[in-house]
C-alpha atoms as a PDB file:
ATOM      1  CA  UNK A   1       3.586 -20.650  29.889  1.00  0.00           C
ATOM      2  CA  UNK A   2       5.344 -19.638  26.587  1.00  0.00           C
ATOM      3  CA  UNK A   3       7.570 -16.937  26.969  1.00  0.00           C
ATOM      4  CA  UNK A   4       8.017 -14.701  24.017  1.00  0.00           C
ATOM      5  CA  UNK A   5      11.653 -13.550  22.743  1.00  0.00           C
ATOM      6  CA  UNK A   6      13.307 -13.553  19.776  1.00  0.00           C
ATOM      7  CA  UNK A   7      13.685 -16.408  17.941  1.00  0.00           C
ATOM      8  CA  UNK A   8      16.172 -19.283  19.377  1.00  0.00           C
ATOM      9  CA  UNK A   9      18.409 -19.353  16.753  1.00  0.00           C
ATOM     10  CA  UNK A  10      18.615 -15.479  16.251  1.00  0.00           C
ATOM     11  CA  UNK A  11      21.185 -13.535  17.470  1.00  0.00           C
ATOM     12  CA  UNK A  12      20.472  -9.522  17.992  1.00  0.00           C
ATOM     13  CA  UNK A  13      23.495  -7.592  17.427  1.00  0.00           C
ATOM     14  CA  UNK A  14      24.472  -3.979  18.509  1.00  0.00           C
ATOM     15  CA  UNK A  15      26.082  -1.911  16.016  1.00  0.00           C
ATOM     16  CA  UNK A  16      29.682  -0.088  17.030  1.00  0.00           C
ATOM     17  CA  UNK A  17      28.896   3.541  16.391  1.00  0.00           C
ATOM     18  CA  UNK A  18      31.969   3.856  14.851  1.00  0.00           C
ATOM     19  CA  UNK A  19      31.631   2.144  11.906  1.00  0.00           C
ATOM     20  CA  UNK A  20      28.162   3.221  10.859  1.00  0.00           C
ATOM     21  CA  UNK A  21      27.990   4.440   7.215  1.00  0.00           C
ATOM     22  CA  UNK A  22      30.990   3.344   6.121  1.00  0.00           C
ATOM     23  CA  UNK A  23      32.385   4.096   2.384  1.00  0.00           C
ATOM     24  CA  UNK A  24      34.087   1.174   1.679  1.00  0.00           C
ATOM     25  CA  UNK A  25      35.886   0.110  -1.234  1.00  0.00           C
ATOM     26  CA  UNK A  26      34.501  -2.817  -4.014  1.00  0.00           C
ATOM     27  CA  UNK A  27      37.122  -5.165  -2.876  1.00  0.00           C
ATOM     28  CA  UNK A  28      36.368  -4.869   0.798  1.00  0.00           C
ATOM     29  CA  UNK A  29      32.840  -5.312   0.030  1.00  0.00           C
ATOM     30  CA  UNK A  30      33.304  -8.469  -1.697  1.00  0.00           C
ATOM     31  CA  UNK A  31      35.816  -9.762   0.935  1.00  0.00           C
ATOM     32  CA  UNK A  32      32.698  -9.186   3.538  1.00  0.00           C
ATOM     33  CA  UNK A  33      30.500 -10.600   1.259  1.00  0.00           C
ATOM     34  CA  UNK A  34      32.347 -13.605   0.437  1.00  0.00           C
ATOM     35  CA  UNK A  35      32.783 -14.172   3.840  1.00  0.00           C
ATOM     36  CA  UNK A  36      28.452 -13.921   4.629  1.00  0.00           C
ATOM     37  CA  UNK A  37      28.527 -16.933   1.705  1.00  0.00           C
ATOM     38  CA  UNK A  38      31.368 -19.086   3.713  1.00  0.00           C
ATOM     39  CA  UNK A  39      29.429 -18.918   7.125  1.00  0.00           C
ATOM     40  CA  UNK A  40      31.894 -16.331   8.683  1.00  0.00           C
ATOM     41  CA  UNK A  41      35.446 -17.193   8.096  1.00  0.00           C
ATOM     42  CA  UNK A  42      37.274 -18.241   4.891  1.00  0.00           C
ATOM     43  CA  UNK A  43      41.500 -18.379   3.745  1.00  0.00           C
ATOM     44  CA  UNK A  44      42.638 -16.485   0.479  1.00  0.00           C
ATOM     45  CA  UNK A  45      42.246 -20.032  -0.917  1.00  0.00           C
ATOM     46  CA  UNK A  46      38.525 -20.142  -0.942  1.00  0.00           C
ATOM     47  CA  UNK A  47      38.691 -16.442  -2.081  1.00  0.00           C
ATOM     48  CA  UNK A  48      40.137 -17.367  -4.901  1.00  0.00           C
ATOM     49  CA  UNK A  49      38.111 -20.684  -5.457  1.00  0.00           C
ATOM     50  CA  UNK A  50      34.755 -18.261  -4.921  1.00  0.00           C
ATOM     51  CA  UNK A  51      35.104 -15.071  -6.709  1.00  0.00           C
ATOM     52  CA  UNK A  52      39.134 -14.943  -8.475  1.00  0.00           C
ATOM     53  CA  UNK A  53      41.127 -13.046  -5.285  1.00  0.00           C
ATOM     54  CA  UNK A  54      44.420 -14.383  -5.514  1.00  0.00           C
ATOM     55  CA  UNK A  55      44.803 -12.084  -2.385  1.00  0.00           C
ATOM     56  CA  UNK A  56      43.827  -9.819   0.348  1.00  0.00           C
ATOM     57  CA  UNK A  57      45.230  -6.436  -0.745  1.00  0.00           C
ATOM     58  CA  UNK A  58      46.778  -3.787   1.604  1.00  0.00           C
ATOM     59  CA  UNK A  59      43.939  -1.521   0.967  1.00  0.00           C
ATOM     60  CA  UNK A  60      41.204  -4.088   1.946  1.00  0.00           C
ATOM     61  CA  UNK A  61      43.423  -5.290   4.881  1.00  0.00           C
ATOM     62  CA  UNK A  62      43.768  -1.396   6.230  1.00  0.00           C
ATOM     63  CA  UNK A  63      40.043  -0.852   5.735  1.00  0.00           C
ATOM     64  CA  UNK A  64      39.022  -4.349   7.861  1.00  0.00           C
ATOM     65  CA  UNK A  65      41.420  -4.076  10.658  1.00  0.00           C
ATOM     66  CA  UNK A  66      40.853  -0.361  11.582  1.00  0.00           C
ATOM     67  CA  UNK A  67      37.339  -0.828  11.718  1.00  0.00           C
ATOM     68  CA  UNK A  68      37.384  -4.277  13.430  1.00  0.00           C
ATOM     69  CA  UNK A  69      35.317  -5.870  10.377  1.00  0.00           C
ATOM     70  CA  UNK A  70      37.353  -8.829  10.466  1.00  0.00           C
ATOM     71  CA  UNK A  71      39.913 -10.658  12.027  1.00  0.00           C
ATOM     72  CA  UNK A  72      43.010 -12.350  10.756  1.00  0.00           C
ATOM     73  CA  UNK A  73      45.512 -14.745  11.611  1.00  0.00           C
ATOM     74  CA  UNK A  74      47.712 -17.177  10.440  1.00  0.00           C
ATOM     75  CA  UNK A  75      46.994 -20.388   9.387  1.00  0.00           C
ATOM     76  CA  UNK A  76      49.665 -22.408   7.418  1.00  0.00           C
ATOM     77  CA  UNK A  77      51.266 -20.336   4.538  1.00  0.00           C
ATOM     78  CA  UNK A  78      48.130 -18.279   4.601  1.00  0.00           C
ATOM     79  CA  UNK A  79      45.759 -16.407   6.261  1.00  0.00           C
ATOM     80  CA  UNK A  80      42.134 -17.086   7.752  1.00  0.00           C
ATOM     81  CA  UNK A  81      39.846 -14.251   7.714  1.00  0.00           C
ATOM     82  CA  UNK A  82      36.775 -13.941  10.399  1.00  0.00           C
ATOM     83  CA  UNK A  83      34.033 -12.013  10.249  1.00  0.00           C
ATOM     84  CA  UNK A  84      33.286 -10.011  13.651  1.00  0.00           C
ATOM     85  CA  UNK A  85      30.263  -9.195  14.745  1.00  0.00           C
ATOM     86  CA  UNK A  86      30.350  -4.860  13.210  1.00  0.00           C
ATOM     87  CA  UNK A  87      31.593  -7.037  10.067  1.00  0.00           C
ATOM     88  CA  UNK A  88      28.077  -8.861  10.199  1.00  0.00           C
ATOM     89  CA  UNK A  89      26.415  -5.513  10.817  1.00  0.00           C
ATOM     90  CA  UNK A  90      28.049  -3.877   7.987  1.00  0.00           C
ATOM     91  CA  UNK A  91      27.863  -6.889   5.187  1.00  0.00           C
ATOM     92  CA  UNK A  92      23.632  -6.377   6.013  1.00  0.00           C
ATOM     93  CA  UNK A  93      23.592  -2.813   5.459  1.00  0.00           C
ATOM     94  CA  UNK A  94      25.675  -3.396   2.187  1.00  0.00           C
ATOM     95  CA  UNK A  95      22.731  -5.635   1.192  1.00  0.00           C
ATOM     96  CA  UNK A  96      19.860  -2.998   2.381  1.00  0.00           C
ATOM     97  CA  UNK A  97      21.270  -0.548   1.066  1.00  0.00           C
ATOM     98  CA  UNK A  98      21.775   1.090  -2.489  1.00  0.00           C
ATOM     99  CA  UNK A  99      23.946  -0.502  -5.454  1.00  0.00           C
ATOM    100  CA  UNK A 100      27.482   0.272  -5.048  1.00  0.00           C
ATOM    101  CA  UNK A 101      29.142   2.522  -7.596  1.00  0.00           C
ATOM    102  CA  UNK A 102      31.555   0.366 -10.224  1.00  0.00           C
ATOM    103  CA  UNK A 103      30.634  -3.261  -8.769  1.00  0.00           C
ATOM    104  CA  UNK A 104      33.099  -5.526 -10.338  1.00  0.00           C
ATOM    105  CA  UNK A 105      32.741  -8.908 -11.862  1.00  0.00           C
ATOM    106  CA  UNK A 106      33.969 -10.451  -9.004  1.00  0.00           C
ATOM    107  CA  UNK A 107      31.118  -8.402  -7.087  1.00  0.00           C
ATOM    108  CA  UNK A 108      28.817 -10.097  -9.112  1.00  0.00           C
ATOM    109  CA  UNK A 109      29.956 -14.060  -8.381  1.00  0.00           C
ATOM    110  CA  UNK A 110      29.733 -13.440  -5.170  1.00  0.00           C
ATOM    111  CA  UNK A 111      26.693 -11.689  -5.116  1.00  0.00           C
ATOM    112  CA  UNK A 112      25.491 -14.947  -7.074  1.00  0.00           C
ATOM    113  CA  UNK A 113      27.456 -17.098  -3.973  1.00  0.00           C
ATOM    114  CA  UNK A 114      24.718 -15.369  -1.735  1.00  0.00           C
ATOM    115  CA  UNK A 115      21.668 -15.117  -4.149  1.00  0.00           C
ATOM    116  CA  UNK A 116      22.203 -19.208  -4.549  1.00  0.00           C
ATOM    117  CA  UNK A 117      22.092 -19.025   0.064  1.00  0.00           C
ATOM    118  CA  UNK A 118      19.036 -17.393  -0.243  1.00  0.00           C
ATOM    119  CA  UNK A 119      17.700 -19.745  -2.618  1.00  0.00           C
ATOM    120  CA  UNK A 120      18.741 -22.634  -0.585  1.00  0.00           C
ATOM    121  CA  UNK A 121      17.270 -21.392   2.524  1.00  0.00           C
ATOM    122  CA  UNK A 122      13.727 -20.826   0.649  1.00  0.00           C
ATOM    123  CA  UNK A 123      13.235 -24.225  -0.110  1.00  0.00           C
ATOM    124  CA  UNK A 124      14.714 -25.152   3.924  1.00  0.00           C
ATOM    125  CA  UNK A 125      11.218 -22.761   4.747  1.00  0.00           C
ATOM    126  CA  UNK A 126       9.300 -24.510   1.860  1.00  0.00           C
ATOM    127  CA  UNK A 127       9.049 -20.742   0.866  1.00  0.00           C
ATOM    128  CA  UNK A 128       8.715 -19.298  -2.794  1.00  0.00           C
ATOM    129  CA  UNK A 129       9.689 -16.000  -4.634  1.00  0.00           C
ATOM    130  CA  UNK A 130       6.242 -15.022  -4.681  1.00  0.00           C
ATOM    131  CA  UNK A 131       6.057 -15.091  -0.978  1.00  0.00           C
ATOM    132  CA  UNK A 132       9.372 -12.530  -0.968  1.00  0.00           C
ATOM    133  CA  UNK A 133       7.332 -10.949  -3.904  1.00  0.00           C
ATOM    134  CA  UNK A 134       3.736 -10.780  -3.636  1.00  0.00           C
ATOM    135  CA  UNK A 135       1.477  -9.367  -6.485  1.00  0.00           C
ATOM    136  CA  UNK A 136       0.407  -5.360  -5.553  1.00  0.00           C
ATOM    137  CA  UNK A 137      -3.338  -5.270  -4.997  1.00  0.00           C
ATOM    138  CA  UNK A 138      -5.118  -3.764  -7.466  1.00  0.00           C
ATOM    139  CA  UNK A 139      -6.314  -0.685  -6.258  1.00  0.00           C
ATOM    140  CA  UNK A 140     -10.434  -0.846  -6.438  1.00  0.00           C
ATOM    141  CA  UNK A 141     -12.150   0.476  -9.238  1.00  0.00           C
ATOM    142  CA  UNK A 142     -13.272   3.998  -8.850  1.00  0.00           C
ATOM    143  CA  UNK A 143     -17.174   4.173  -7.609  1.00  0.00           C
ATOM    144  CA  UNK A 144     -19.016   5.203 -11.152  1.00  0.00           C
ATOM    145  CA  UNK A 145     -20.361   8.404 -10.830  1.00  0.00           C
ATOM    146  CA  UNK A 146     -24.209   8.184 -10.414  1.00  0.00           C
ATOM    147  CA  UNK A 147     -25.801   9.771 -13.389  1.00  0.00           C
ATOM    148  CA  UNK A 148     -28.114  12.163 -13.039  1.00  0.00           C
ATOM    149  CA  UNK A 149     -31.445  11.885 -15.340  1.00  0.00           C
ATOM    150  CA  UNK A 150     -32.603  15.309 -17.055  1.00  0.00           C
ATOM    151  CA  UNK A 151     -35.938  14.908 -14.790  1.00  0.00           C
ATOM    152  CA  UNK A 152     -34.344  14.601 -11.801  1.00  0.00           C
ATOM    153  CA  UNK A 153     -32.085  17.849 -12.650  1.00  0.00           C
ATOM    154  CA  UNK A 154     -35.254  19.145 -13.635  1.00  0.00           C
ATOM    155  CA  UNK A 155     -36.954  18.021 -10.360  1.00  0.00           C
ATOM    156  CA  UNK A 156     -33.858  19.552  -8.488  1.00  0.00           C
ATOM    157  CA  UNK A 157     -33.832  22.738 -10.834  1.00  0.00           C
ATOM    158  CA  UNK A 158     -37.401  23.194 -10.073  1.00  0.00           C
ATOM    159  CA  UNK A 159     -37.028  23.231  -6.333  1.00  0.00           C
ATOM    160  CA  UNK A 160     -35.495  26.289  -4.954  1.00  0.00           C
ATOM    161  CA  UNK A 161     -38.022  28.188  -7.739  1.00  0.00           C
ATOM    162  CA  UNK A 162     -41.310  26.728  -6.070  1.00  0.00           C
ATOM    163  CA  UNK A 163     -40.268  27.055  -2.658  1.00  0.00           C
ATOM    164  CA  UNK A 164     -42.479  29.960  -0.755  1.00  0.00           C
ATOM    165  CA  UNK A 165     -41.103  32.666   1.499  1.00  0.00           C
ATOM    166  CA  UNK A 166     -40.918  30.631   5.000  1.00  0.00           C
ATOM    167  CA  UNK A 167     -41.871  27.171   4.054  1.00  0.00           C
ATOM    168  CA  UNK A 168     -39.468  24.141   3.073  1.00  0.00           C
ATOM    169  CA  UNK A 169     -42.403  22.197   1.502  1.00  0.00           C
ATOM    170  CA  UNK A 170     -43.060  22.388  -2.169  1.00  0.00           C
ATOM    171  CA  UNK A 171     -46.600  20.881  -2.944  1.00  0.00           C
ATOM    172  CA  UNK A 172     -46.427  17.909  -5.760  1.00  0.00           C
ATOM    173  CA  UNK A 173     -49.173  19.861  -7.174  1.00  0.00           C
ATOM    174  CA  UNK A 174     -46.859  22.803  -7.767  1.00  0.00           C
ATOM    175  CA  UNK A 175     -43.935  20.899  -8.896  1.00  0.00           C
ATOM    176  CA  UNK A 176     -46.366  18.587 -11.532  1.00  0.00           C
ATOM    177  CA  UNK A 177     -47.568  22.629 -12.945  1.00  0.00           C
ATOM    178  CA  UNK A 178     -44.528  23.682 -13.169  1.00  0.00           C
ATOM    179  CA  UNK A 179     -43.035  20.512 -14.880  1.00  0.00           C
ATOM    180  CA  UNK A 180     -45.961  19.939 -17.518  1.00  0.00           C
ATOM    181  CA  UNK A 181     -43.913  18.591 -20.013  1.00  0.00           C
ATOM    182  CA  UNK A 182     -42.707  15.768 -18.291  1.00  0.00           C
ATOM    183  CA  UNK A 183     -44.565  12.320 -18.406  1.00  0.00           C
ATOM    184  CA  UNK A 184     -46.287  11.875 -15.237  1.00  0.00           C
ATOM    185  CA  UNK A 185     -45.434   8.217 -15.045  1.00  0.00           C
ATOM    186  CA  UNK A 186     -41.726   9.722 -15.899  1.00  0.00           C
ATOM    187  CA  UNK A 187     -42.235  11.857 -13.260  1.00  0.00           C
ATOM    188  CA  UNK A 188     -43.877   9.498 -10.522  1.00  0.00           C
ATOM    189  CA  UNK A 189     -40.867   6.920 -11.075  1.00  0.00           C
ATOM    190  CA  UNK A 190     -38.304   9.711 -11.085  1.00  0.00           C
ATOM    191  CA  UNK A 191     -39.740  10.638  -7.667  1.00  0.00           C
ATOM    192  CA  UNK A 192     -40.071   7.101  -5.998  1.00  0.00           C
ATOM    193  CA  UNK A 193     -36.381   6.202  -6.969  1.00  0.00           C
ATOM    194  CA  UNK A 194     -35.315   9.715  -5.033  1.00  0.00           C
ATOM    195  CA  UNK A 195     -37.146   8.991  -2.337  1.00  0.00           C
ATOM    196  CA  UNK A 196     -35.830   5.343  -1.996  1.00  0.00           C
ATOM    197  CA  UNK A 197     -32.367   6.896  -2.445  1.00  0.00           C
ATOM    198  CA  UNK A 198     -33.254   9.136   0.394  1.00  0.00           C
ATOM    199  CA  UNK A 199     -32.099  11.819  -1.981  1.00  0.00           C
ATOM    200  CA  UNK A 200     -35.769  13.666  -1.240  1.00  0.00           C
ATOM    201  CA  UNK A 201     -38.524  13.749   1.216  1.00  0.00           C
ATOM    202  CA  UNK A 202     -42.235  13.206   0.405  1.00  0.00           C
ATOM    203  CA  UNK A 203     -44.515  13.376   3.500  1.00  0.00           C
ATOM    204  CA  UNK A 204     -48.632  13.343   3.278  1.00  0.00           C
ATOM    205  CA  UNK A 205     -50.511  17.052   4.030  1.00  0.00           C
ATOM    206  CA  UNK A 206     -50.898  16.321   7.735  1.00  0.00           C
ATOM    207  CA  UNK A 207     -54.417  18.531   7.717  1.00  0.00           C
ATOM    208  CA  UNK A 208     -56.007  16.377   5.321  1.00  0.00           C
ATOM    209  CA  UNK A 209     -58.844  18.978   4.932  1.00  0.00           C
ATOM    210  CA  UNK A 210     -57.010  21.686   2.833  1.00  0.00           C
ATOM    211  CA  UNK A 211     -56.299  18.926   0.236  1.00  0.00           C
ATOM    212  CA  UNK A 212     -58.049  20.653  -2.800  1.00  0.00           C
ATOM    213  CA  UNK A 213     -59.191  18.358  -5.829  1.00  0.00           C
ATOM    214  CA  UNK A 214     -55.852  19.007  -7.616  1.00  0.00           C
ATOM    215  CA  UNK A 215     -53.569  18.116  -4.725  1.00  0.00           C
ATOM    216  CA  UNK A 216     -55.337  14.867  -4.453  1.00  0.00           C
ATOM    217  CA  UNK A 217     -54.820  14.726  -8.236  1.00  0.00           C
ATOM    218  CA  UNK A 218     -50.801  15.782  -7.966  1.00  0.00           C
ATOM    219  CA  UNK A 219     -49.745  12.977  -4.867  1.00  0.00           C
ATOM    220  CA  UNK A 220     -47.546  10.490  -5.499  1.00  0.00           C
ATOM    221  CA  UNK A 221     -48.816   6.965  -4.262  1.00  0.00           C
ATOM    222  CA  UNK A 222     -45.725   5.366  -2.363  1.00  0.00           C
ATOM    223  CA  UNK A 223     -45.497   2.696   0.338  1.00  0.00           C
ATOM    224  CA  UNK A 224     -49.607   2.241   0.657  1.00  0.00           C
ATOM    225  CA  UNK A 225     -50.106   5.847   1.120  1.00  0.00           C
ATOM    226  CA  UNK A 226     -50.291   9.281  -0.782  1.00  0.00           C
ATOM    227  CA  UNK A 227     -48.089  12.196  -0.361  1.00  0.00           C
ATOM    228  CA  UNK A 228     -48.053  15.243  -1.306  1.00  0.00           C
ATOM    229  CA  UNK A 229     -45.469  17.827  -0.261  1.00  0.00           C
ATOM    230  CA  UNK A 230     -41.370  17.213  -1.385  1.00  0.00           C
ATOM    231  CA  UNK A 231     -38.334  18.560   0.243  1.00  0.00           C
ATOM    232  CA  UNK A 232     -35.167  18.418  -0.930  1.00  0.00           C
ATOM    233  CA  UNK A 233     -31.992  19.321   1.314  1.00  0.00           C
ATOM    234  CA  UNK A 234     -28.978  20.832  -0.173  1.00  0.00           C
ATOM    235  CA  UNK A 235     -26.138  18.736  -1.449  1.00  0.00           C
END
């Protein structure tokens, strides 16, 4: 059964509190960073062969050993430089993190050195920039606001003005009266595209006997029946 873990070649490293948030100086940063590019340990030689450093200055040398960045010893004339495990930690937050004030031009080849890693190591993963950078979504068109025809405001104006003292149910015949100027067919489509919405509700009279002439006249015919009485619930 699989186990799962990080990945085999990964290595999870634990940060020394006390060199979290460093402020470190341009030349220390590129002497971590030129380090990242020569796979943890380099001489002043390939300093100078990478980004111009003829040397490791006293500053940079203070700022490494007191906060166990990197290591030195000697190694023929020179020195080698190794990168410890904080000086891991801190070269990745240098690259999370926010531009550096006054990067130099020797900040820049290195930061090329690296850029030219990452590029490598893309096409190791058969990977591409656009799989780094993917194209934002589109957000989705806003929903078009449903416009409202001037008989159905004048269907939903009429409403409230028909309705009697205790009863929801405005009779078609009513509504037609009071909305005489309106072509029935107008009026009839109006109402069948509301009710297939379910923005209304048509129902037939249930006591069929009370139907006069003119509120046989007034129903709308929908769905292989008549009705006659609309309802309409606030928005």
């Amino acid at each position: 059964m699989p186990v799962s873990g990080p990945h085999p070649c990964s290595v999870v490293l634990e940060r020394n509190p006390r060199v979290s948030e460093l402020q470190l100086s341009i030349p220390t940063i590129n002497l971590l960073l030129a380090l990242v590019h020569l796979r943890g340990s380099g001489t002043t030689t390939d300093f100078k062969e990478l980004y111009g450093a003829e040397s490791v200055g006293k500053g940079e040398l203070k700022e490494i050993t007191e906060h166990g960045l990197v290591k030195r010893h000697k190694e023929g004339r020179g020195y080698r430089y190794k990168l410890t495990d904080d000086g891991r930690l801190e070269a990745r937050r240098l690259l999370r993190g926010a531009r550096p004030e006054k990067v130099s031009v020797r900040t820049a080849r290195v930061l090329w050195a690296i850029a030219n890693d990452l590029s490598a190591h893309l096409d190791r993963i058969g990977a591409e920039f656009a799989d780094v950078y993917p194209a934002e979504e589109p957000e989705p068109p806003a929903a078009p606001e449903t416009a409202v025809s001037e008989t159905e405001a004048a269907i939903r104006e009429a409403y409230p003005n028909l309705l009697g003292p205790v009863n929801e149910w405005v009779p078609l015949r009513h509504l037609r009266e009071h909305l005489a100027d309106i072509d029935r067919d107008e009026l009839d489509k109006t109402l069948t595209e509301l009710f297939g919405a379910h923005e209304i509700v048509l129902i037939p009279e249930s006591n069929q006997k009370t139907l006069t002439e003119a509120d046989r006249e007034a129903a709308v015919w929908i769905g292989g029946r008549y009705l006659h009485l609309l309802a309409i619930e606030a928005r």
